[in-house]
C-alpha atoms as a PDB file:
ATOM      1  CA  UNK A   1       0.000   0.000   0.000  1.00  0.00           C
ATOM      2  CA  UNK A   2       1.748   3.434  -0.746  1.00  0.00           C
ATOM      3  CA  UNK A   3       0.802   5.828   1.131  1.00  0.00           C
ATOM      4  CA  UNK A   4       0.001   9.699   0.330  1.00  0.00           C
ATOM      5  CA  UNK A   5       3.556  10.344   1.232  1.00  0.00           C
ATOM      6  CA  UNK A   6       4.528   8.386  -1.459  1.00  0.00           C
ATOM      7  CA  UNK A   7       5.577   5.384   0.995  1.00  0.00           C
ATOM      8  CA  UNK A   8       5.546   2.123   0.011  1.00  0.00           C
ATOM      9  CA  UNK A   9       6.433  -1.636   1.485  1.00  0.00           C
ATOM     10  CA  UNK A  10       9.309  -1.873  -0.275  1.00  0.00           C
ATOM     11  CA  UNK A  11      10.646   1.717   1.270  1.00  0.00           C
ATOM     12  CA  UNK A  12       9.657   0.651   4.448  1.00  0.00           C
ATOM     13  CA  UNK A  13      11.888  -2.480   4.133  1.00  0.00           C
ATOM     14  CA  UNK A  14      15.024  -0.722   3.238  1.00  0.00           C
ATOM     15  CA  UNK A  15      14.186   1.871   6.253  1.00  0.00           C
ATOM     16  CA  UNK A  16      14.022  -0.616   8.806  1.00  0.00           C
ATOM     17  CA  UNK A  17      17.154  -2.571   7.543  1.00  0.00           C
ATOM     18  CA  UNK A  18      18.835  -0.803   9.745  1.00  0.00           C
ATOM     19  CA  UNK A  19      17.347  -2.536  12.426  1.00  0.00           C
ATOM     20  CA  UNK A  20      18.700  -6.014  11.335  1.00  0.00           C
ATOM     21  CA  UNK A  21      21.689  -4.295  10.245  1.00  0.00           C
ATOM     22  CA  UNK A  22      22.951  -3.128  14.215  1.00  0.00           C
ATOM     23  CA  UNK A  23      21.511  -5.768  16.144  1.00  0.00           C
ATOM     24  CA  UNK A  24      24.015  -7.944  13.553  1.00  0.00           C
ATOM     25  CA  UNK A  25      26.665  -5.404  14.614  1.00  0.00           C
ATOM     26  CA  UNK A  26      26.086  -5.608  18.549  1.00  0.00           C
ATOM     27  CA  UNK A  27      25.918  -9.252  18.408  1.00  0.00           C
ATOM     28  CA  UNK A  28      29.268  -9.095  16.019  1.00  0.00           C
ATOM     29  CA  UNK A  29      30.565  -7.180  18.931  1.00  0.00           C
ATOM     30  CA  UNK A  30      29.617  -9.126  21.108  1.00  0.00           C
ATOM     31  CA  UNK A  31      31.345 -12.612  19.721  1.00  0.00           C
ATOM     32  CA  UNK A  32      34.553  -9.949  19.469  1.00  0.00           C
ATOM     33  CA  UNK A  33      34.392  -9.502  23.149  1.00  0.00           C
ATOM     34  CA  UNK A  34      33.724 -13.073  23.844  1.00  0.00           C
ATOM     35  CA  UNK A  35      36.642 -14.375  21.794  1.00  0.00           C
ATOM     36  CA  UNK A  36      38.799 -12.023  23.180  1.00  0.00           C
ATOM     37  CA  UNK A  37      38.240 -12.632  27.156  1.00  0.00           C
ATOM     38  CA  UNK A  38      38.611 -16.047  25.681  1.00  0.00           C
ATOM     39  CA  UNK A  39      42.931 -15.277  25.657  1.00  0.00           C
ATOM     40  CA  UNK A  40      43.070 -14.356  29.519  1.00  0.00           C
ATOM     41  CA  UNK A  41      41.597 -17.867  30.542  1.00  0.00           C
ATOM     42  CA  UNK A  42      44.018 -20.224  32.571  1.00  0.00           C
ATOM     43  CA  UNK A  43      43.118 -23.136  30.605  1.00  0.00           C
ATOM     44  CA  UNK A  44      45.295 -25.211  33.262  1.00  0.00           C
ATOM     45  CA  UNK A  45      42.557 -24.474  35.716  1.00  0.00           C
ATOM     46  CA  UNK A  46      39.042 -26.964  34.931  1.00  0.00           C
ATOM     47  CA  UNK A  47      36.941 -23.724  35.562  1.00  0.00           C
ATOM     48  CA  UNK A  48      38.488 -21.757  32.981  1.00  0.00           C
ATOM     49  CA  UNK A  49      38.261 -24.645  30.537  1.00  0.00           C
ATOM     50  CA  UNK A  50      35.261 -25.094  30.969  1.00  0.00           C
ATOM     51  CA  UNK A  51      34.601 -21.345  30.777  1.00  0.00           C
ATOM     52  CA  UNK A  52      36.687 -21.354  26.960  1.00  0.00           C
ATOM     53  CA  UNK A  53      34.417 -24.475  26.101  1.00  0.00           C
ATOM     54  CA  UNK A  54      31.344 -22.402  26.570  1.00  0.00           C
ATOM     55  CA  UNK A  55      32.446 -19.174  24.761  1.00  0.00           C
ATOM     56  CA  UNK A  56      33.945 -20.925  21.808  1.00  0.00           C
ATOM     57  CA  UNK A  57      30.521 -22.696  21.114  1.00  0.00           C
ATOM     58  CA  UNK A  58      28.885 -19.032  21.708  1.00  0.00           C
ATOM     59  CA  UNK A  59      31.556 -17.147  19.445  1.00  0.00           C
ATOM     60  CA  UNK A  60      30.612 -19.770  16.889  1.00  0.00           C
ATOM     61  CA  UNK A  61      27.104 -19.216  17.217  1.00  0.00           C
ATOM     62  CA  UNK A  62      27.408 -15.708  17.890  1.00  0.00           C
ATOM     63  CA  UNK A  63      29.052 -15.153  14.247  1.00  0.00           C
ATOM     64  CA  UNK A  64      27.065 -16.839  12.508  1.00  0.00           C
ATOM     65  CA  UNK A  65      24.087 -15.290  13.499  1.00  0.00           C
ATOM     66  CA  UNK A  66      25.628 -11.659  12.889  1.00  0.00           C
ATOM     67  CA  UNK A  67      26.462 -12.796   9.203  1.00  0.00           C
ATOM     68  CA  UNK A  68      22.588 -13.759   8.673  1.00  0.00           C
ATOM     69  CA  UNK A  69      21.128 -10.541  10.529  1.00  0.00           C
ATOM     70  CA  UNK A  70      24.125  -9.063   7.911  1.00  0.00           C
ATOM     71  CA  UNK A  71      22.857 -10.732   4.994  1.00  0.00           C
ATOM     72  CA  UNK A  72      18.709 -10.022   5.762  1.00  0.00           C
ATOM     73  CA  UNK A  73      19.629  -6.630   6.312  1.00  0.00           C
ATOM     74  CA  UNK A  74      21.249  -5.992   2.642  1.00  0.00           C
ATOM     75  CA  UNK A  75      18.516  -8.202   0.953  1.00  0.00           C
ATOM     76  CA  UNK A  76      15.808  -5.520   2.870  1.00  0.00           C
ATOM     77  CA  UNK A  77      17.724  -2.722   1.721  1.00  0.00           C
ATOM     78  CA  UNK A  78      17.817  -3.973  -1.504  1.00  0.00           C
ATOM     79  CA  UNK A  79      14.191  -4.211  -1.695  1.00  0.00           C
ATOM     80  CA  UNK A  80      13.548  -0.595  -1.706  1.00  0.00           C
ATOM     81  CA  UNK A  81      12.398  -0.129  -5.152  1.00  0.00           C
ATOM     82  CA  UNK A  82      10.133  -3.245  -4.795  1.00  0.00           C
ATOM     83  CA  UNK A  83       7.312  -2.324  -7.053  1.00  0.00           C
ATOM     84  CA  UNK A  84       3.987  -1.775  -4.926  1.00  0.00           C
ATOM     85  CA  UNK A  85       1.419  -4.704  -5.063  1.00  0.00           C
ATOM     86  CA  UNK A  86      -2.075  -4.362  -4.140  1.00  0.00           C
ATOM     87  CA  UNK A  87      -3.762  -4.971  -1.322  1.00  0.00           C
ATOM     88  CA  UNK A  88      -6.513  -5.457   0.410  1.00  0.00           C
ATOM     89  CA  UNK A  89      -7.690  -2.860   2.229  1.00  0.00           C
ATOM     90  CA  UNK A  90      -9.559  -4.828   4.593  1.00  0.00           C
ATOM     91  CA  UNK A  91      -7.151  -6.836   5.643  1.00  0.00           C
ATOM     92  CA  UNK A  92      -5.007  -3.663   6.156  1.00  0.00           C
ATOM     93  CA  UNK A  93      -7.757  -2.612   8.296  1.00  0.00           C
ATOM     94  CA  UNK A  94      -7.505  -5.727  10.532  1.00  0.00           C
ATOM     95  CA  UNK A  95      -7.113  -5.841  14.373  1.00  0.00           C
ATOM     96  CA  UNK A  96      -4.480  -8.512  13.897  1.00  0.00           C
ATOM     97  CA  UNK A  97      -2.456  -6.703  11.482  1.00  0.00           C
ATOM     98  CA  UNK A  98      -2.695  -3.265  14.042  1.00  0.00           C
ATOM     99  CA  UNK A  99      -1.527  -5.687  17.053  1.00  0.00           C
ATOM    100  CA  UNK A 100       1.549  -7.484  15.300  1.00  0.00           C
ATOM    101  CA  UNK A 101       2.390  -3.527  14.893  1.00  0.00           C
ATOM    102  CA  UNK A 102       2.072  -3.188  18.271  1.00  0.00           C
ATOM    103  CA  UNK A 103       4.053  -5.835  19.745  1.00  0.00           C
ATOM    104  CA  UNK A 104       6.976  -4.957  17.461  1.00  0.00           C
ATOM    105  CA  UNK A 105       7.040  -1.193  18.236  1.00  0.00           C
ATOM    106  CA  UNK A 106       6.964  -2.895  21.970  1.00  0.00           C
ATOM    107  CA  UNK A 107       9.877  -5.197  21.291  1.00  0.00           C
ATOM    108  CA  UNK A 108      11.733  -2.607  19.731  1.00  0.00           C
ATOM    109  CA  UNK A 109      10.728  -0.337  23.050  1.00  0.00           C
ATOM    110  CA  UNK A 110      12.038  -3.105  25.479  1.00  0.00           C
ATOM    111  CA  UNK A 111      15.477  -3.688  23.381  1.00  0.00           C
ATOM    112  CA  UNK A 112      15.377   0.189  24.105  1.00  0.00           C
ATOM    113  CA  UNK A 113      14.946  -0.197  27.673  1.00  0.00           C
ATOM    114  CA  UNK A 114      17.634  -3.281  28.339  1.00  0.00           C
ATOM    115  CA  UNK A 115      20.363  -1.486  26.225  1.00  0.00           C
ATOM    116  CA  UNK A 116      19.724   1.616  28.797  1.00  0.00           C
ATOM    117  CA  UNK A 117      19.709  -0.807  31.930  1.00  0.00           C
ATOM    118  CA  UNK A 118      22.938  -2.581  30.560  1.00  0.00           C
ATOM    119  CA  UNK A 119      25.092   0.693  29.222  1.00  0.00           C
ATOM    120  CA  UNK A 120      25.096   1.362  32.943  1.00  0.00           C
ATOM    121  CA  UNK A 121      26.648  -1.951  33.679  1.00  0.00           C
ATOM    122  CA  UNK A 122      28.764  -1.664  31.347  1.00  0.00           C
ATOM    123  CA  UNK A 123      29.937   1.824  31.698  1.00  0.00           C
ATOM    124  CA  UNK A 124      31.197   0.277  34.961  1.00  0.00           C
ATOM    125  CA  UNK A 125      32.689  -2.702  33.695  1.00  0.00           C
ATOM    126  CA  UNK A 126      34.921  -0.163  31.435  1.00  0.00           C
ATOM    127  CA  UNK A 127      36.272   2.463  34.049  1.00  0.00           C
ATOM    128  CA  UNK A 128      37.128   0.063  36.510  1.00  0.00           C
ATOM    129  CA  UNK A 129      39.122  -1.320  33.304  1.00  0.00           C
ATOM    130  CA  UNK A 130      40.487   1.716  32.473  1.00  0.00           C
ATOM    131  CA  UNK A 131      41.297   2.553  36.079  1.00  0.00           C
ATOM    132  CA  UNK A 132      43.947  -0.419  35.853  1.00  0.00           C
ATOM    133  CA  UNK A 133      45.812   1.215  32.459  1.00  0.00           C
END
């Protein structure tokens, strides 16, 4: 449906690539930070080991799921001159459609609010590590 605006589905694909695009980058990140934290384990100590064991499975994991967020982000972007199909009002007009809206904005409001809550943490975590520099 394009809208008087002149926005259509395939515009609002490309604009919300961005979304897949760095949540791939945080969780990138996050297998970087993982797999380096991974070089100051003892591995002569069993906890440690075990510790390496677990974040080499995650790194893994973690990688591969940043190079598919990576991936769905370019093919949305690329979709942003996706000729507009028609559709059925409606349906367009249905409660469903209105509430799957809903509970993404709301998912996208709690990532929000846990990337707040952990910054803080983390913000932390970093001057007591730059403290010891």
């Amino acid at each position: 449906m394009q809208t008087a605006d002149g926005q259509t589905c395939g515009k609002g694909l490309a604009e919300n690539s961005v979304l897949p695009a760095q949540v791939g980058k945080l969780i990138a990140a996050m297998a970087e930070n993982l797999e380096t934290h991974m070089k100051a384990l003892d591995l002569s100590d069993e906890n440690a080991a075990a510790e390496f064991a677990a974040y080499e499975k995650l790194v893994k994991e973690l990688k591969q799921a940043a190079l598919e967020l990576h991936v769905t982000a370019n093919q949305m972007a690329g979709y942003r001159d996706l000729p507009m199909g028609r559709h059925d009002e409606k349906v367009m007009m249905d409660p469903v459609l209105r509430e799957t809206f809903e509970r993404f904005m709301q998912q996208k409001q709690e990532l929000l609010s846990l990337l707040e809550q952990t910054s803080t943490r983390d913000n932390a975590i970093l001057e007591a590590m730059r403290a010891h520099t």
